[in-house]
Protein backbone atom coordinates (compact mmCIF):
# COMPACT_ATOMS: atom_id res chain seq x y z
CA UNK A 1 -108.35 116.66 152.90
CA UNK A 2 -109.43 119.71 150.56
CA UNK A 3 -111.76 117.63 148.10
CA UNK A 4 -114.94 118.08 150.02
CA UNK A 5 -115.11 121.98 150.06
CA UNK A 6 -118.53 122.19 148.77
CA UNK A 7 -119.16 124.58 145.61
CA UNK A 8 -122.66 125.69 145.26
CA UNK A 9 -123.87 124.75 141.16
CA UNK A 10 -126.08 127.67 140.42
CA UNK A 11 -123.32 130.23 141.50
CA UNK A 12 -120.95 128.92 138.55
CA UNK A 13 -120.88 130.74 135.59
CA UNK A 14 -121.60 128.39 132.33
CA UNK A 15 -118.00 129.08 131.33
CA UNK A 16 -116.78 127.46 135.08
CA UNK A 17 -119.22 124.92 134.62
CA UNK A 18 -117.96 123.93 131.49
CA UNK A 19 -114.46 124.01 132.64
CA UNK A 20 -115.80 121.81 135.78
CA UNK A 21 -117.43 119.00 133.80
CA UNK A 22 -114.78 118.66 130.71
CA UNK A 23 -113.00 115.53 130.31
CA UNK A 24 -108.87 115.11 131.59
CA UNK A 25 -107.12 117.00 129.48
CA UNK A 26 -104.97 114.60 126.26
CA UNK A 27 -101.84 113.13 127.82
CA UNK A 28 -100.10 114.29 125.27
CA UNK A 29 -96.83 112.04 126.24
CA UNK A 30 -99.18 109.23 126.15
CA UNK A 31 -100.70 109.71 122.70
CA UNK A 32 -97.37 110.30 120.99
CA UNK A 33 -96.12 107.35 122.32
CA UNK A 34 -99.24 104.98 121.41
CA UNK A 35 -98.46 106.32 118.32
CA UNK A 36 -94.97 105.69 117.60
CA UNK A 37 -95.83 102.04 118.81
CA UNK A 38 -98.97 101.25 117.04
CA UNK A 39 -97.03 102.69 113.68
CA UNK A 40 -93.90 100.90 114.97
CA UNK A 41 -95.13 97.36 114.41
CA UNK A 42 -97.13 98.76 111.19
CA UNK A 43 -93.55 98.97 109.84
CA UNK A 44 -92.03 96.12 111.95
CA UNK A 45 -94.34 93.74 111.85
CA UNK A 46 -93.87 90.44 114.19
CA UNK A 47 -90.31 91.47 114.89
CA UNK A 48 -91.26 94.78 116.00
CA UNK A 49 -94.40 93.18 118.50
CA UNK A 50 -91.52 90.99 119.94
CA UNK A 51 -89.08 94.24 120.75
CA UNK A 52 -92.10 96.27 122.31
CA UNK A 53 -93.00 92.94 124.34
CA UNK A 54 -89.68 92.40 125.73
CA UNK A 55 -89.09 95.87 126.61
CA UNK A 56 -92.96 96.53 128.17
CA UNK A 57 -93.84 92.83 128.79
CA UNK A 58 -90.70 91.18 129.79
CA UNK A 59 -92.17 89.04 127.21
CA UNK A 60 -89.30 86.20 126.84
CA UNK A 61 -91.68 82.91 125.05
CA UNK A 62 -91.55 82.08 121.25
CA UNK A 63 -95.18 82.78 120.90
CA UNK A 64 -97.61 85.13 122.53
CA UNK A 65 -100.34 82.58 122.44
CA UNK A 66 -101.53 80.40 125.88
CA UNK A 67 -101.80 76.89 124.99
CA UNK A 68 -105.08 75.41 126.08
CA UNK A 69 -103.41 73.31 128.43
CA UNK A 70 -102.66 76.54 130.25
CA UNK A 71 -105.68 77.45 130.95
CA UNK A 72 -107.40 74.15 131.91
CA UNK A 73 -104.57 73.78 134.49
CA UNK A 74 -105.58 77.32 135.83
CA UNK A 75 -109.05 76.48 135.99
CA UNK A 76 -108.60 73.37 137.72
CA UNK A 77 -106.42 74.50 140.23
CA UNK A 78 -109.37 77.43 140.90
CA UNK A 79 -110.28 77.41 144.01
CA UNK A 80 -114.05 75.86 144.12
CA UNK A 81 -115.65 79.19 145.81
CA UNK A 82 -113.68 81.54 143.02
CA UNK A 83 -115.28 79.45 140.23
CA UNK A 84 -118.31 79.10 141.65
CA UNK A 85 -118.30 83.39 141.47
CA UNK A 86 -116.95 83.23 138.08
CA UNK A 87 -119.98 81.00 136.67
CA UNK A 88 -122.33 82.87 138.76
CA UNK A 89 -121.58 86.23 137.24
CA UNK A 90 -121.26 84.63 133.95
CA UNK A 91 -124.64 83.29 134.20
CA UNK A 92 -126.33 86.75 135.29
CA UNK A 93 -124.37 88.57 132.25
CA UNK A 94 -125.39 86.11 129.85
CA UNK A 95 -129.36 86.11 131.16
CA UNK A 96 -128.98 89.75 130.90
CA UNK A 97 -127.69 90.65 127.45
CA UNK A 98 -129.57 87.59 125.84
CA UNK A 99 -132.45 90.01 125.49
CA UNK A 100 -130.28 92.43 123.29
CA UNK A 101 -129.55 92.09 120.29
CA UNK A 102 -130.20 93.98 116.78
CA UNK A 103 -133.86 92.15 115.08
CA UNK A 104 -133.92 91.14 110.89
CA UNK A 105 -137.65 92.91 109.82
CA UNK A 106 -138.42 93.23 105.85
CA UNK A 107 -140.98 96.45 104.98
CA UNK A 108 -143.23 96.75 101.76
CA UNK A 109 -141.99 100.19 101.24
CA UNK A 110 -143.65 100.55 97.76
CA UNK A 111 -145.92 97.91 96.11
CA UNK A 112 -143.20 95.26 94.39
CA UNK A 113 -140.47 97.16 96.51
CA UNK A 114 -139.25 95.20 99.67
CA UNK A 115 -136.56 96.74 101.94
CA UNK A 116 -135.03 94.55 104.71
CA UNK A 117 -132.69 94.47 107.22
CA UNK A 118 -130.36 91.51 108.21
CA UNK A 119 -127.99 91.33 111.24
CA UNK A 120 -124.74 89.87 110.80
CA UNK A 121 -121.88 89.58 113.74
CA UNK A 122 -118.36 91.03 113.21
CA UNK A 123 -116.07 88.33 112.25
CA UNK A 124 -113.23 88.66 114.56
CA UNK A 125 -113.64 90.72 117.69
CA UNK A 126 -110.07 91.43 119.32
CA UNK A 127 -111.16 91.69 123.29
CA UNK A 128 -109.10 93.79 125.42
CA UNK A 129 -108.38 92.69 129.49
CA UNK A 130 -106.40 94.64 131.78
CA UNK A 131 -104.15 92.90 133.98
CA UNK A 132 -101.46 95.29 135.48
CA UNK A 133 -102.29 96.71 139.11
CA UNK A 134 -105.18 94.75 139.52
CA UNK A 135 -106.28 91.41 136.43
CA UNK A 136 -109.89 91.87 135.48
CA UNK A 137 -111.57 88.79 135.36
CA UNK A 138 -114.83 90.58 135.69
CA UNK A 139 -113.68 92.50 132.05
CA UNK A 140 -113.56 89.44 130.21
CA UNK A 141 -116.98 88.39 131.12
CA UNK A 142 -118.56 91.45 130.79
CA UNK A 143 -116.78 91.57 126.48
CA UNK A 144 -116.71 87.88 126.15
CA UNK A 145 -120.28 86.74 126.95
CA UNK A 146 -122.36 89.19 124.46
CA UNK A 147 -119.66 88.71 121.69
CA UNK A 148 -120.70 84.75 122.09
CA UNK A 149 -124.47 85.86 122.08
CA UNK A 150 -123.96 87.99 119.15
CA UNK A 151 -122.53 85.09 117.41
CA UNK A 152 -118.99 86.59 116.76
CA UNK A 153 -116.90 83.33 115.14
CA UNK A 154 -112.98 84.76 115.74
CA UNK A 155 -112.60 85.87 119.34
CA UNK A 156 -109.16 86.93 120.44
CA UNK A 157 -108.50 87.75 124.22
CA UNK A 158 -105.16 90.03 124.85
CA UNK A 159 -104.38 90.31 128.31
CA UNK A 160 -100.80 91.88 129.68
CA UNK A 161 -98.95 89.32 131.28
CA UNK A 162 -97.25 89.25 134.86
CA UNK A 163 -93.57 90.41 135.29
CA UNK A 164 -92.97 86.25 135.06
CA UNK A 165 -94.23 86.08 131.23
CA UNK A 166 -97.67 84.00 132.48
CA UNK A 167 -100.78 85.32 132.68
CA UNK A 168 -102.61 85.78 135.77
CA UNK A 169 -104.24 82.21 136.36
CA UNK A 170 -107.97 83.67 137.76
CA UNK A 171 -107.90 85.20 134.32
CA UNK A 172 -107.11 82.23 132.31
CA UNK A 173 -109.76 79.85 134.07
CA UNK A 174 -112.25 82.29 132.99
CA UNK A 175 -111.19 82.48 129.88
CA UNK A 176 -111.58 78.46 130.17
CA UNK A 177 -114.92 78.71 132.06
CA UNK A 178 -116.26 80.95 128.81
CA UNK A 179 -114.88 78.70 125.94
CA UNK A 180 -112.43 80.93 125.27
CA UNK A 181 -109.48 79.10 123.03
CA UNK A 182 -107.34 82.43 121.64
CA UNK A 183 -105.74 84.19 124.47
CA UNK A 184 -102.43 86.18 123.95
CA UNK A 185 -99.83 87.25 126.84
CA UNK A 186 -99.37 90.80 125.05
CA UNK A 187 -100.46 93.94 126.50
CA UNK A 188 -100.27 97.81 125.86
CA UNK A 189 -100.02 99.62 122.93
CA UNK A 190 -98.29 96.97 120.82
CA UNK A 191 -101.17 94.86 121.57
CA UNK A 192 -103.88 97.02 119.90
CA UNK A 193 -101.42 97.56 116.78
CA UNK A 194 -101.17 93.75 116.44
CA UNK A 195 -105.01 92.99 116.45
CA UNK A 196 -105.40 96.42 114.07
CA UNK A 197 -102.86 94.78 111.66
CA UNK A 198 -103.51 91.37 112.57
CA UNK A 199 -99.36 90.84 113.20
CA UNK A 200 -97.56 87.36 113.82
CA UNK A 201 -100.28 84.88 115.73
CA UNK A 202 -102.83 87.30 116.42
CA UNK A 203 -105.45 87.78 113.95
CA UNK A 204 -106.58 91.03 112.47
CA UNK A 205 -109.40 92.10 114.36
CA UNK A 206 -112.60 93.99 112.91
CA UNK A 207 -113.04 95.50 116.25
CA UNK A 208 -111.31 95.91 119.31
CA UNK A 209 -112.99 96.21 122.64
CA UNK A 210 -112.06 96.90 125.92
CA UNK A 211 -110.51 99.31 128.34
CA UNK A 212 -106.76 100.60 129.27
CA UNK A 213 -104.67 102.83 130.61
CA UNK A 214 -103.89 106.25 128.31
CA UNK A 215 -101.40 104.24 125.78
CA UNK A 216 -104.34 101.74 125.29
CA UNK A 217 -106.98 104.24 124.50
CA UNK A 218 -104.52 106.53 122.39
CA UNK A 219 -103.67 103.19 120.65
CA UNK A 220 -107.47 102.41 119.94
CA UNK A 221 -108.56 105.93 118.99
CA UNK A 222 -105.35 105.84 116.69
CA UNK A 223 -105.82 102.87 115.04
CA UNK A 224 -109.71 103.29 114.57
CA UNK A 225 -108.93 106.29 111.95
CA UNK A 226 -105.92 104.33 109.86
CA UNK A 227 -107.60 103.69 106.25
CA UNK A 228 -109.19 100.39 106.99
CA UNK A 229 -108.65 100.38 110.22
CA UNK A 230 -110.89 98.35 112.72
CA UNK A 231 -113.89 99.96 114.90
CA UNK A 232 -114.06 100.69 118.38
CA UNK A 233 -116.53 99.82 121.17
CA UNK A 234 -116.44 103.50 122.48
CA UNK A 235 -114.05 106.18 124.31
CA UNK A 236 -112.88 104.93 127.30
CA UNK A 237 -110.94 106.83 129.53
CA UNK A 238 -109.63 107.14 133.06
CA UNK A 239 -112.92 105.68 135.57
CA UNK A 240 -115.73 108.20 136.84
CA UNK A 241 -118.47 108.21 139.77
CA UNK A 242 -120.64 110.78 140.80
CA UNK A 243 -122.78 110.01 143.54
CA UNK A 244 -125.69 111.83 144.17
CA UNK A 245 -127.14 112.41 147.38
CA UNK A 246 -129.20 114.32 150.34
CA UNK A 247 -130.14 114.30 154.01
CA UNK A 248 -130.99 110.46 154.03
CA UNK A 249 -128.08 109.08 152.74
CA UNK A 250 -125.76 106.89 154.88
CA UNK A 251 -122.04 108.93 154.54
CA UNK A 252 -120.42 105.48 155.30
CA UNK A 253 -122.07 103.72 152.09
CA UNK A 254 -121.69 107.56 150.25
CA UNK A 255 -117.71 106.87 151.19
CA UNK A 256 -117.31 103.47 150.15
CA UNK A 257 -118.87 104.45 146.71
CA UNK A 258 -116.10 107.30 146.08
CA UNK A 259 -113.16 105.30 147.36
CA UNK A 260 -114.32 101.88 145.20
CA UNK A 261 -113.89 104.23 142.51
CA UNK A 262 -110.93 106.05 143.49
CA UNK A 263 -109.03 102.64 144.14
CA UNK A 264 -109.19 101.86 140.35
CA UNK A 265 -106.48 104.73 139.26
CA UNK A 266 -105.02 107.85 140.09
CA UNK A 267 -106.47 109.36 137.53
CA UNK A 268 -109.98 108.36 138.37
CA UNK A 269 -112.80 111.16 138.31
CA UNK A 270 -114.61 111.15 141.50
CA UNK A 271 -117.67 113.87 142.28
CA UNK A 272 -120.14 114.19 145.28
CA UNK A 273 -123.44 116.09 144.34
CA UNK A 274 -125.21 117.09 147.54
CA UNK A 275 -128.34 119.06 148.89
CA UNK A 276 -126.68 120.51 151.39
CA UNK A 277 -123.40 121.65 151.92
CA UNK A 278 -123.77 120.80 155.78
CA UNK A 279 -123.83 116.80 154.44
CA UNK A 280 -119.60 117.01 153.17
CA UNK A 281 -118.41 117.01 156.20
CA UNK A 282 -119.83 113.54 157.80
CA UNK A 283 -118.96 111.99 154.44
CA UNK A 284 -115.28 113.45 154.66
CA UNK A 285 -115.10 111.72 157.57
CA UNK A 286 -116.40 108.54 156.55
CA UNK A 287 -113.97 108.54 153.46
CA UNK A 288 -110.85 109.39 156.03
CA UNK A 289 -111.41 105.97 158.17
CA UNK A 290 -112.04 104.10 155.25
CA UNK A 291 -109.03 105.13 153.86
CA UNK A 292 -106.80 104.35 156.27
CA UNK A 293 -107.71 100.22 155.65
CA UNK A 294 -107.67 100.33 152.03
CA UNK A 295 -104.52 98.08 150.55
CA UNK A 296 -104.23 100.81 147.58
CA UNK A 297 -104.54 103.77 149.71
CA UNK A 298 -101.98 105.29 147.79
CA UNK A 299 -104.20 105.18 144.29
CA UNK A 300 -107.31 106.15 146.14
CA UNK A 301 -106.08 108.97 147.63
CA UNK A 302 -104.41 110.66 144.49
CA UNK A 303 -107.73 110.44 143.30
CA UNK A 304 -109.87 111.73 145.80
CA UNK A 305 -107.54 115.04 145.90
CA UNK A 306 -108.72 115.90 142.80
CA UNK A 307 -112.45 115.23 143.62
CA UNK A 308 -114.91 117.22 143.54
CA UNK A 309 -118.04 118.29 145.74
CA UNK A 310 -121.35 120.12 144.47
CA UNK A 311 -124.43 121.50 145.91
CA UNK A 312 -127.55 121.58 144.58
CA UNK A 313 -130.45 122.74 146.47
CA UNK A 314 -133.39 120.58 144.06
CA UNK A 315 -133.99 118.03 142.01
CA UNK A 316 -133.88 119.94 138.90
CA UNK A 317 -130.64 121.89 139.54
CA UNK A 318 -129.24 118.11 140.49
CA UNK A 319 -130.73 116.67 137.67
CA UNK A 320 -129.21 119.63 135.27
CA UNK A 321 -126.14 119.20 137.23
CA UNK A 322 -125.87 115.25 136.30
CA UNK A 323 -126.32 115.97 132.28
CA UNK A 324 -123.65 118.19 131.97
CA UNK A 325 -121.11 115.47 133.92
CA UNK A 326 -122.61 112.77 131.84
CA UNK A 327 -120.70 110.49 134.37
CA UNK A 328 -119.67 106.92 133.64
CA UNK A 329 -121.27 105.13 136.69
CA UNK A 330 -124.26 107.68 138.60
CA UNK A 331 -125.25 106.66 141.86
CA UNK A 332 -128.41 108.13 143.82
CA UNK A 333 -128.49 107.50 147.33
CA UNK A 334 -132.03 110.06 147.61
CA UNK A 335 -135.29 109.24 149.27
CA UNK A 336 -136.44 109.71 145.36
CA UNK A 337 -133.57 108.19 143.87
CA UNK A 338 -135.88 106.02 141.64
CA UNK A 339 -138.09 108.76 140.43
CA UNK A 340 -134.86 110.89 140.11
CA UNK A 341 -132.79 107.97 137.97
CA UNK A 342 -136.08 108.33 135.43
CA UNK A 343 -134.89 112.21 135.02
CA UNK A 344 -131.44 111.41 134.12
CA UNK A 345 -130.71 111.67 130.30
CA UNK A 346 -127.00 111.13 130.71
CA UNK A 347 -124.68 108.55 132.14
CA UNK A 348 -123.24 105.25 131.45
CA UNK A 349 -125.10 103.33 134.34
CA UNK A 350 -127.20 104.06 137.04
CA UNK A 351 -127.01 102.31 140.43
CA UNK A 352 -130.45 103.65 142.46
CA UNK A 353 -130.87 103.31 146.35
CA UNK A 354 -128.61 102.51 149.25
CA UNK A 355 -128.57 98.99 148.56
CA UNK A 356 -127.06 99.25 144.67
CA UNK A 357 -123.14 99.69 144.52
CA UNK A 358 -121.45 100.24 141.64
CA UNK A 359 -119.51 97.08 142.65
CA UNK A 360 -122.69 95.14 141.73
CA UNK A 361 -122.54 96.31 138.66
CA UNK A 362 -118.64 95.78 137.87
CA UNK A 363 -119.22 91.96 138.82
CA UNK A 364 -121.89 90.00 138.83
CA UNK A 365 -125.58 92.28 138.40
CA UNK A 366 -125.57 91.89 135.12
CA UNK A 367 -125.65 94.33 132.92
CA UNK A 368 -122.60 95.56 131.21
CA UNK A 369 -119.21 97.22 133.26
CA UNK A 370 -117.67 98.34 129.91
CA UNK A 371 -118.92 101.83 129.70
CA UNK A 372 -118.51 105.43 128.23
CA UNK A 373 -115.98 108.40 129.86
CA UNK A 374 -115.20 111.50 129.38
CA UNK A 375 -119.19 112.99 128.81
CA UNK A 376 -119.36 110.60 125.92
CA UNK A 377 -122.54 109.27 128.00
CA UNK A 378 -123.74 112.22 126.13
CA UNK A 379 -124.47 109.91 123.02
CA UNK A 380 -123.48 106.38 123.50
CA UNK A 381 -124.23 103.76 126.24
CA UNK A 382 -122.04 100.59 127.38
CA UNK A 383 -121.13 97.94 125.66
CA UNK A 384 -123.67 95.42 124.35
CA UNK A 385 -124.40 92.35 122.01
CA UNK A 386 -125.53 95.12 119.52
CA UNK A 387 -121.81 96.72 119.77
CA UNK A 388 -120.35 92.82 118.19
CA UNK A 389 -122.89 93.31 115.71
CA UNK A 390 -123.45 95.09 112.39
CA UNK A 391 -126.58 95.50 110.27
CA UNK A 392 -127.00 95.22 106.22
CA UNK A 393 -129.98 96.27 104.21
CA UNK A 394 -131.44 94.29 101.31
CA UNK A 395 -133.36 95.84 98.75
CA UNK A 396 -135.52 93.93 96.28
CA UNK A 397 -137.86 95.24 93.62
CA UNK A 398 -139.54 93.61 91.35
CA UNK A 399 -140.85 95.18 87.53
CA UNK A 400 -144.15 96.52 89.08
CA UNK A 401 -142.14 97.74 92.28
CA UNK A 402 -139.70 99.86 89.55
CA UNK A 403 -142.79 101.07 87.99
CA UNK A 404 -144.11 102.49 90.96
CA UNK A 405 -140.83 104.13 92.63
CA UNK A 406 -139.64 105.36 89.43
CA UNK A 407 -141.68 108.70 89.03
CA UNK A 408 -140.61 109.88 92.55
CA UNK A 409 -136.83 108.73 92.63
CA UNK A 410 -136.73 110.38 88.86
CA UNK A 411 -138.20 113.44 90.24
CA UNK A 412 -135.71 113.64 93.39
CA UNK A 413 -132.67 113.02 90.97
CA UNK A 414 -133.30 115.70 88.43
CA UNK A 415 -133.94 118.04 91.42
CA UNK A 416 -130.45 116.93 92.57
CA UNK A 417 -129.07 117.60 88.99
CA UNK A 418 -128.14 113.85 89.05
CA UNK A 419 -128.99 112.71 85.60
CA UNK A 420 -126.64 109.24 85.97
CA UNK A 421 -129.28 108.29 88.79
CA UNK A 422 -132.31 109.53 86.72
CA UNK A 423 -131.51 107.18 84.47
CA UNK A 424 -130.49 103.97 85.72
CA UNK A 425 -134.02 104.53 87.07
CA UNK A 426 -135.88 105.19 83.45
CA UNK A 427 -134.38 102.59 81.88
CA UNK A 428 -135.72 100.27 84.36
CA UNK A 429 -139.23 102.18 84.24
CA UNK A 430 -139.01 101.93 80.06
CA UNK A 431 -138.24 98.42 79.83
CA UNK A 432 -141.16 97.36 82.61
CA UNK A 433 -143.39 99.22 80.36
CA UNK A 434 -142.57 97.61 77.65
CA UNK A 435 -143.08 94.34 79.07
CA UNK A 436 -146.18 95.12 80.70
């Protein structure tokens, strides 16, 4: 295996460094094809969902919708251990996004002049689950729960369904478990282009959440810019982990962190940031017999040829080294890997010490799995109850309040050369002198 040939940081030019830390490169093939779809069953509408089901779904049904009687048959034939994981992880998600949340304040900006802001939830959320290689239970929870806290009334769960037309059952008892009532056997592209448009049974969505493989995310990104289209929660691209670590780290627990990352897909960005170079080749080693007993060695191992290993002598170079990756899960196996996770200005989540796998996070820690790729860590965070929610300002002023703003928004306006705005403002300010 190539992948751990160390490559000192500080002897990369900032062009090579740049080139290191950009995102995958567009699938191109991908895009155009989300494309045609999502624009397909624009034109098509219902009948055009049910041609890209049957031909990507072997979707065969009248309707795309799971009666409830589904899913309470799924959740009672869950086996009492699997629920019991299911409500736990439920319960720690739910404890831990119940302290989010946008907060209504009003200001006295001016005297008579009160400025507020109210937070409303977006009407229908349209919640994304993948369910090809591997159904993600642990998705649904981690979009499903802080939509509910936010208060969202419309939730609509798509998840791809099994070559059989049903829906993977672990999947639908969660779905049960959560109160979940609107779930749709409908996956891929077509799927984003019927909650954009809001096609057949599926309702039109305000914003669609959730990850994919590259039709999914061209789909999103395309739909997001139609005129009127719906928001997304944020870019979302193939998985990333960069693991961080030094002389003290365990290379059997380094391993396992870059393979339970490299098992999600092929095209999944894996990097090792290290000390010294001297500490690849114990950790090659590891990630070689642990390898050999994963069930989707195949996956893994596509991935981990395009990995990556760094060296960084300090904190600071590491640190520096981190921003510019801006990598969706960061974890820090360092005897300072606390003080060091306090440096950090950009990644999706951080996972500090030996005893904090990412897989902690992806299940049942709590806070939330859905989180930013390709260096947008950069400027947005994971998903949260403030992503299912919206705020609206109020502005009240009373006669006194006009009197008192009106000089300086009279002022700003003429030096704008806005005399429509000047105006509507003197008017006001004439007539509340004239009462007064």
């Amino acid at each position: 295996m190539t992948w751990l040939r160390p490559v000192l940081w500080e002897k990369l030019s900032p062009g090579d460094r740049g080139a290191l830390c950009a995102p995958a490169a567009s699938f191109a093939e991908a895009d155009a094809a989300a494309i045609e779809i999502v624009e397909g069953v624009r034109r098509g509408g219902e009948a055009a969902l049910k041609s890209y089901a049957r031909q990507f779904d072997g979707y065969r049904g009248d309707q795309f919708r799971v009666p409830r009687a589904a899913l309470q048959r799924a959740c009672k034939s869950l086996d009492p251990q699997d629920r019991q994981a299911i409500d736990q992880a439920i319960d720690a998600v739910r404890r831990f996004h119940l302290e989010q949340g946008y907060r209504d304040y009003a200001v006295e900006t001016w005297p008579g002049v009160t400025a507020q802001r109210k937070t409303v939830p977006v009407h229908t959320a349209g919640l994304y689950v993948p369910a090809g290689s591997a159904p993600l239970v642990s998705t649904l929870i981690m979009l499903a729960v802080p939509a509910q806290i936010a208060g969202v009334e419309n939730i609509a769960v798509v998840v791809p369904p099994q070559p059989d037309g049903t829906v993977n059952a672990a999947v639908l008892a969660a779905a049960e478990l959560l109160g979940l009532e609107q779930v749709f056997a409908v996956g891929g592209a077509h799927a984003i282009a019927a909650l954009a448009f809001g096609t057949g049974e599926l309702p039109r969505a305000d914003k669609i959440f959730g990850p994919g493989n590259a039709w999914v995310a061209a789909a999103k990104t395309h739909v997001s810019r139609l005129p009127g289209g719906p928001g997304i929660d944020l870019p979302a691209g193939p998985s990333e982990v960069m693991v961080v670590a030094d002389a003290e780290a365990d290379p059997e627990l380094v391993a396992s962190d870059l393979l339970a990352q490299a098992e999600h897909d092929p095209l999944a960005r894996v990097v090792l940031a290290l000390t010294d170079a001297a500490l690849a080749a114990p950790i090659r080693k590891a990630v070689d017999r642990q390898m050999a007993d994963l069930p989707r060695q195949a996956i893994a191992r596509k991935a981990m040829d395009a990995a990556v290993c760094l060296v960084a002598p300090d904190g600071e170079s590491l640190a520096e080294l981190v921003d510019a990756f801006a990598p969706e899960h960061l974890i820090v196996q360092t005897v300072d890997a606390e003080e060091f996770a306090q440096r950090v200005r950009n990644a999706g989540s951080i996972f500090v010490g030996p005893w904090t796998p990412e897989s902690a996070g992806d299940y049942a820690a709590g806070p939330n799995h859905t989180l930013p790729t390709g260096r947008a860590a950069r400027w947005c965070g994971g998903v949260t109850v403030e992503s299912f929610q919206k705020t609206i300002t109020v502005l009240t002023s009373s006669a006194q309040g006009a009197l008192h703003i009106a000089p300086c928004v009279e002022r700003l306006a003429a030096l704008e050369g806005l005399e429509g705005h000047a105006m509507a403002m003197r008017l006001r300010r004439e007539k509340a002198e004239a009462a007064r």
